[in-house]
C-alpha atoms as a PDB file:
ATOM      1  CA  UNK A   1    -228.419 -56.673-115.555  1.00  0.00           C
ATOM      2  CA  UNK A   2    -231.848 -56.769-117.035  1.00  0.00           C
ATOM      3  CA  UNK A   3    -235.159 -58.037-116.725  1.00  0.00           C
ATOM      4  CA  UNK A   4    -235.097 -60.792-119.144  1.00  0.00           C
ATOM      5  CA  UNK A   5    -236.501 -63.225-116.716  1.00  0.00           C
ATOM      6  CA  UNK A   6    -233.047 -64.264-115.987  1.00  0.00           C
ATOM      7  CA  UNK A   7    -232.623 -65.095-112.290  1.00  0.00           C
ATOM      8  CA  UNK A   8    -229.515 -63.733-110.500  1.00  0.00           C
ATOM      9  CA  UNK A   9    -228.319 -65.955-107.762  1.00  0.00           C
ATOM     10  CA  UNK A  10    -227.005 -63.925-104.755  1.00  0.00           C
ATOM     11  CA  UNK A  11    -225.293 -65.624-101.574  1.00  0.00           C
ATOM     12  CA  UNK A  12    -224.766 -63.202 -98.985  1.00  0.00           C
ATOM     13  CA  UNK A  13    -222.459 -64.835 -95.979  1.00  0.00           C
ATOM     14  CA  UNK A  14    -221.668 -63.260 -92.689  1.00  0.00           C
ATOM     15  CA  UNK A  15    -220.408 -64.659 -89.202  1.00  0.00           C
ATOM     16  CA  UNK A  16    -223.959 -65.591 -87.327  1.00  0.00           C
ATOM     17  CA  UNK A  17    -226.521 -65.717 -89.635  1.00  0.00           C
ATOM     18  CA  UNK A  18    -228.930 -63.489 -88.123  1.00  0.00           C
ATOM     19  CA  UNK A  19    -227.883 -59.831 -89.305  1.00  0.00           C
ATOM     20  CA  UNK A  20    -227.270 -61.327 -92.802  1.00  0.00           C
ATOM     21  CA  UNK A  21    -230.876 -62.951 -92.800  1.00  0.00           C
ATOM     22  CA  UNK A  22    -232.189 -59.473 -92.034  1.00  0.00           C
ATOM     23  CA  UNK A  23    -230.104 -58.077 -94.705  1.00  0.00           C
ATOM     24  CA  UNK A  24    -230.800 -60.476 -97.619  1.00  0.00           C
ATOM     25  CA  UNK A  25    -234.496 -60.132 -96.642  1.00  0.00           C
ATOM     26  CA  UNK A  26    -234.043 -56.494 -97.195  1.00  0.00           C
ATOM     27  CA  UNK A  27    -232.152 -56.838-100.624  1.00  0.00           C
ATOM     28  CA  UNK A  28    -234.555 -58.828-101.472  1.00  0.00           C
ATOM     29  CA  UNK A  29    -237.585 -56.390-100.666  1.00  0.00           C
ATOM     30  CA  UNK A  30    -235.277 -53.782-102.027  1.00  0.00           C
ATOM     31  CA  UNK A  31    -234.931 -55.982-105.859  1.00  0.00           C
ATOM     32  CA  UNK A  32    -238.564 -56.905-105.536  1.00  0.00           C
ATOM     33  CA  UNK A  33    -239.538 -53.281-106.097  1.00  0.00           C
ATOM     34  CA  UNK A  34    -237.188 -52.621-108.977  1.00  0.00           C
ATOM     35  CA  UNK A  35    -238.630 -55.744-111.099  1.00  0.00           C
ATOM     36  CA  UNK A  36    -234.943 -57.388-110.722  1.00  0.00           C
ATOM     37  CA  UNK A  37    -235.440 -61.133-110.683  1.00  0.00           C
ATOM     38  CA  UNK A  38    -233.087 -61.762-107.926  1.00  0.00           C
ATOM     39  CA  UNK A  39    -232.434 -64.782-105.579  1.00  0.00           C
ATOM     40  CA  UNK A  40    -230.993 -64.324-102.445  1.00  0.00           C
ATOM     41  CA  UNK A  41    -229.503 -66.794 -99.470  1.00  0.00           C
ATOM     42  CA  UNK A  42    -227.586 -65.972 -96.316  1.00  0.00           C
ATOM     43  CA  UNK A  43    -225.675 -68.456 -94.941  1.00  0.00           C
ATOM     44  CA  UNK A  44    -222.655 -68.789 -92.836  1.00  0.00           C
ATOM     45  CA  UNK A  45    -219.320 -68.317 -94.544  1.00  0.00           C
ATOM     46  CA  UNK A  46    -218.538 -72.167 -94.025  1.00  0.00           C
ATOM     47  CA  UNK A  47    -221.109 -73.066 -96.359  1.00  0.00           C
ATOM     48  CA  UNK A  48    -219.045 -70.789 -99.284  1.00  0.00           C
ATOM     49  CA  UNK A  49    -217.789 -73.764-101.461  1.00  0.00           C
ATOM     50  CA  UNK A  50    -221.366 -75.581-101.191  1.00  0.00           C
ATOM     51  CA  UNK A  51    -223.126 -72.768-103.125  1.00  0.00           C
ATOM     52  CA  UNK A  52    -220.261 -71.413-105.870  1.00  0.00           C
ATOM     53  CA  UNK A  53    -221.426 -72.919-108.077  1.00  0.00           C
ATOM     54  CA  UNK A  54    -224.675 -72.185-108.469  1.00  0.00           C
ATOM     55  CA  UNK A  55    -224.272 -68.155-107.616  1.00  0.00           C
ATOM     56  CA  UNK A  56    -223.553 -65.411-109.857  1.00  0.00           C
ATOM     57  CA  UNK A  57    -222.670 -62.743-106.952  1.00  0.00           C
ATOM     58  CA  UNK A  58    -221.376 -63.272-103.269  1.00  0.00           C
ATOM     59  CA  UNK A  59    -221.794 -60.612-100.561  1.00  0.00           C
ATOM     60  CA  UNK A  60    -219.871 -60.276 -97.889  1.00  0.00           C
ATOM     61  CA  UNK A  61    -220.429 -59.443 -94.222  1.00  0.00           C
ATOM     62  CA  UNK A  62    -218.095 -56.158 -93.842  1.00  0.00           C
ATOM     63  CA  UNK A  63    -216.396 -58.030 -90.444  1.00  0.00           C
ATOM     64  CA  UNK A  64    -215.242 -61.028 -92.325  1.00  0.00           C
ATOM     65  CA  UNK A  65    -213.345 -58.786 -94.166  1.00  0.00           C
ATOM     66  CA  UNK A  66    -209.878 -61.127 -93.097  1.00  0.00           C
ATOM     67  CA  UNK A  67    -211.239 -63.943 -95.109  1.00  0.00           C
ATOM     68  CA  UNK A  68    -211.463 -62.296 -98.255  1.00  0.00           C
ATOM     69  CA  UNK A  69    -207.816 -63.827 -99.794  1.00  0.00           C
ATOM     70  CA  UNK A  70    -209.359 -67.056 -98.959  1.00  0.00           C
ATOM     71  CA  UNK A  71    -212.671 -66.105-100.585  1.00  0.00           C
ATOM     72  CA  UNK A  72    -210.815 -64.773-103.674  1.00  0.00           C
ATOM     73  CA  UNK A  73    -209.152 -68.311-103.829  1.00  0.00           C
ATOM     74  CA  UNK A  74    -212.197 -69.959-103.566  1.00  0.00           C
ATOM     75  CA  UNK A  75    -213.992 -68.472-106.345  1.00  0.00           C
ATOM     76  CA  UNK A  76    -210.763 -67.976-109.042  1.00  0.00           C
ATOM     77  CA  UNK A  77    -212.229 -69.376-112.368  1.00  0.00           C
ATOM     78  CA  UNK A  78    -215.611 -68.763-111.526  1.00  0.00           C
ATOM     79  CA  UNK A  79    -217.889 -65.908-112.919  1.00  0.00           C
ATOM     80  CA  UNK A  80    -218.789 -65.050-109.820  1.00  0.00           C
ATOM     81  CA  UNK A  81    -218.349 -61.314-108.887  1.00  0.00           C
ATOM     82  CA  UNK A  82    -217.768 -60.754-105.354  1.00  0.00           C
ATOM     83  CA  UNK A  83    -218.753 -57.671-102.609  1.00  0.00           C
ATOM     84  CA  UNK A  84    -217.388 -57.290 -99.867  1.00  0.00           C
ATOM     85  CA  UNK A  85    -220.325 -54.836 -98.495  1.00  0.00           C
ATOM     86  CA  UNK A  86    -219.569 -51.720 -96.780  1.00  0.00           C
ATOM     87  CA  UNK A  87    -220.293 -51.519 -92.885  1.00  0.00           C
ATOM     88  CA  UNK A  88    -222.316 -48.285 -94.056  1.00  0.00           C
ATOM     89  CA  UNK A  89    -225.153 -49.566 -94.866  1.00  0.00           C
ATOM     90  CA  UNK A  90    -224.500 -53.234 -93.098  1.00  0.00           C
ATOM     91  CA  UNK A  91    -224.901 -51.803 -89.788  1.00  0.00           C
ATOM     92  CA  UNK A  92    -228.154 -50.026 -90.829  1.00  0.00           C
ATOM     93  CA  UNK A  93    -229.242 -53.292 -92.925  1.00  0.00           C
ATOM     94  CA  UNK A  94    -230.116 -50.828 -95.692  1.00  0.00           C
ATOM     95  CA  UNK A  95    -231.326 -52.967 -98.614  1.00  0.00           C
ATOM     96  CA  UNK A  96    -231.477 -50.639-101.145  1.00  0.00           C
ATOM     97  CA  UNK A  97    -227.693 -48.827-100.417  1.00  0.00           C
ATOM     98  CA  UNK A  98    -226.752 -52.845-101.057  1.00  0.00           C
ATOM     99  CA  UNK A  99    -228.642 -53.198-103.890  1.00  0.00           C
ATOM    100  CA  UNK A 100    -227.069 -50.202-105.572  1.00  0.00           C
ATOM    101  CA  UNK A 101    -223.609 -51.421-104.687  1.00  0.00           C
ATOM    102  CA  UNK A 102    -224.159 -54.647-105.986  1.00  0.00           C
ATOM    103  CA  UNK A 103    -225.783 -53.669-108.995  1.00  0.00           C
ATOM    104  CA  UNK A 104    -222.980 -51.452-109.660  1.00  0.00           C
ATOM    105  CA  UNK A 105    -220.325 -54.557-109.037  1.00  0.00           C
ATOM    106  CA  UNK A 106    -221.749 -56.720-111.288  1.00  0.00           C
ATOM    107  CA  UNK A 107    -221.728 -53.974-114.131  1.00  0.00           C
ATOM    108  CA  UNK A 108    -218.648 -53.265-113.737  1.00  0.00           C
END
């Protein structure tokens, strides 16, 4: 990814809402300081099909895990590369450890 000014479009979805606010807030802080233009929402995984559209990259809360085949289905002919994130760094909320993980996804 570079820093063309190009916005990437992140949805990061988890059970509650609350850890994965923390989170995005982190990833957030964690793009900020690398110059990565980088939008990021958490929102309950209900809300999926609202936002595909409009993302480029979906995170995914390591405990919703069981939904993946349905989140796989959901985004089949879409660009849009999708994480599930590993409970390493989830349970910590550690931003940057996302980041890196993410970053690495989408050059994959």
């Amino acid at each position: 990814m570079s820093n063309t000014g190009e916005m990437l479009n992140v949805l990061l979805i988890c059970g509650s809402g609350a850890s994965s606010g923390f989170m995005a807030a982190n990833i957030r802080k964690a793009a900020k300081k690398r110059n990565l233009n980088m939008d990021i929402k958490a929102r309950g995984e209900a809300e999926i099909e609202n936002y595909i559209n409009d993302i480029d990259a979906l995170l995914v809360g390591p405990h919703l895990a069981y939904i993946m085949d349905d989140i796989n289905e959901l985004t089949k002919g879409t660009d849009v590369k999708v994480l599930l994130m590993k409970s390493s760094y989830y349970s910590t909320l550690d931003g940057e450890a996302a980041l890196d993980d993410l970053l690495s996804e989408l050059n994959s």
